[in-house]
Protein backbone atom coordinates (compact mmCIF):
# COMPACT_ATOMS: atom_id res chain seq x y z
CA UNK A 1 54.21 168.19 -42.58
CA UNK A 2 55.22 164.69 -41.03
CA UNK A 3 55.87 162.10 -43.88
CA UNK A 4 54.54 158.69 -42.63
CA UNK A 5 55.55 156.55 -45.55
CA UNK A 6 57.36 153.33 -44.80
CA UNK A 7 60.93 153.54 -46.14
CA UNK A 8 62.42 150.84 -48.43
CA UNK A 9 64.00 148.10 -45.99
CA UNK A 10 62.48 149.43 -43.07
CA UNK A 11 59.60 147.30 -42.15
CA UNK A 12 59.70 143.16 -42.76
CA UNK A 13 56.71 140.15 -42.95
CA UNK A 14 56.88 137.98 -40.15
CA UNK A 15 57.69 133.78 -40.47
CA UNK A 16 54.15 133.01 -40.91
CA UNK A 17 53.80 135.27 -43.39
CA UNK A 18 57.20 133.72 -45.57
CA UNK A 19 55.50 130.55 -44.67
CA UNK A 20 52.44 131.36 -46.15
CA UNK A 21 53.89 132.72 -49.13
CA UNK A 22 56.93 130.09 -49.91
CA UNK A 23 54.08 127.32 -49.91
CA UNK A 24 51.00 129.61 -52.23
CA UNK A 25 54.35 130.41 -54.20
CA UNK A 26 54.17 126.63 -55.42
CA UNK A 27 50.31 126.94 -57.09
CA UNK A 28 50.29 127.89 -60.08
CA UNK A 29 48.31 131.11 -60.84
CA UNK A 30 45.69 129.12 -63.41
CA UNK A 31 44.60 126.72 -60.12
CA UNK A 32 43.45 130.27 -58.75
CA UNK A 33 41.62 131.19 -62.55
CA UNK A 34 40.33 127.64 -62.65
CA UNK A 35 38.56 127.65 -59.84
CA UNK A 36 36.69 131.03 -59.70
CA UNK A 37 35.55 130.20 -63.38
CA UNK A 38 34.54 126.64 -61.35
CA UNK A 39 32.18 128.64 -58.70
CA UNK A 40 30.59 130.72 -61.67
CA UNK A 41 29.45 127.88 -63.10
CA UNK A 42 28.94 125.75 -59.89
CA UNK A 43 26.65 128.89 -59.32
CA UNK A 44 25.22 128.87 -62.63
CA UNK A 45 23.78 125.43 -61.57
CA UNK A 46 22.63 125.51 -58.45
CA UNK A 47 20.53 129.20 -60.07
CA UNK A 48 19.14 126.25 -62.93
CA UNK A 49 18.40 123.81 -60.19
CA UNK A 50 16.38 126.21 -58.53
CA UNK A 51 18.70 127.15 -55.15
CA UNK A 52 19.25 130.94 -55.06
CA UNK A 53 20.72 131.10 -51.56
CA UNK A 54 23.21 128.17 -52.52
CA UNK A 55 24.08 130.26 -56.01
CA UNK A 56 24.76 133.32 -54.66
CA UNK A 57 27.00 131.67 -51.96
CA UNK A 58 29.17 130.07 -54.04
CA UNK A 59 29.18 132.93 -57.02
CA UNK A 60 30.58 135.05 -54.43
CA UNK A 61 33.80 132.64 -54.23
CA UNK A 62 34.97 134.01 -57.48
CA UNK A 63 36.38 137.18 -56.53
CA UNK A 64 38.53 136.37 -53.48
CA UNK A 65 40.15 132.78 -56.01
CA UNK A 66 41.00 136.13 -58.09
CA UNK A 67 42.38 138.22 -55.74
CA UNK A 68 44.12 135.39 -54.69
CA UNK A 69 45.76 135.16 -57.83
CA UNK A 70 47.03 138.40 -58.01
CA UNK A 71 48.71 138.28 -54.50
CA UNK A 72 50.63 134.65 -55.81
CA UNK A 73 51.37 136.45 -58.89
CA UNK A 74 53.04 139.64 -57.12
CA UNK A 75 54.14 137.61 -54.30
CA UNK A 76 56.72 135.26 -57.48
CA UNK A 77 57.36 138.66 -58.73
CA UNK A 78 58.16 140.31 -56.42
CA UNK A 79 58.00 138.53 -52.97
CA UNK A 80 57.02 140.92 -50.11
CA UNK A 81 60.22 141.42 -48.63
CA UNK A 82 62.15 141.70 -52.25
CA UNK A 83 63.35 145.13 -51.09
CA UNK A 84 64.80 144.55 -47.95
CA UNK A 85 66.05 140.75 -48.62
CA UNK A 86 69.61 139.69 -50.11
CA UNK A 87 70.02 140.63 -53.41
CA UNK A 88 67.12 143.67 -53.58
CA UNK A 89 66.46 145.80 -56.54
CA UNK A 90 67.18 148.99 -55.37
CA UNK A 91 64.52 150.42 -58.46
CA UNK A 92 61.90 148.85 -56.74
């Protein structure tokens, strides 16, 4: 059986990627809470006020702000190329 796992320090994120990630580094993870608790209740409105199309829209918004969260939160952890960069964990 062929083992297709990617091997610690094998594969590495391209520039845009450390771009990407030294500049979402800088947010702090609340910003991300903050504002899918903001589109709940920006949704919670706009279902008072009558606009279901608009509510649903914008209640959607709350799950990618979280997911976004956890990727800054892994990504200051961890960083994605903490294993193959200067100074990696080898327990990792």
């Amino acid at each position: 059986m062929t083992d297709y796992r990617v091997v610690q320090g094998e594969a590495s994120e391209d520039q845009v990627t450390a771009a990407i990630e030294k500049f979402t580094s800088q947010i702090p993870s609340s910003v991300y809470l903050a504002l899918a608790l903001g589109s709940m209740a920006t949704s919670l409105g706009l279902k008072a006020a009558g606009k279901d199309h608009s509510a649903l829209f914008v209640g959607q918004w709350a799950a990618p702000f979280l997911i976004m969260g956890l990727y800054n939160k892994v990504v200051k952890q961890h960083g994605s190329d903490a294993a193959s960069g200067p100074g990696a964990i080898a327990s990792i």
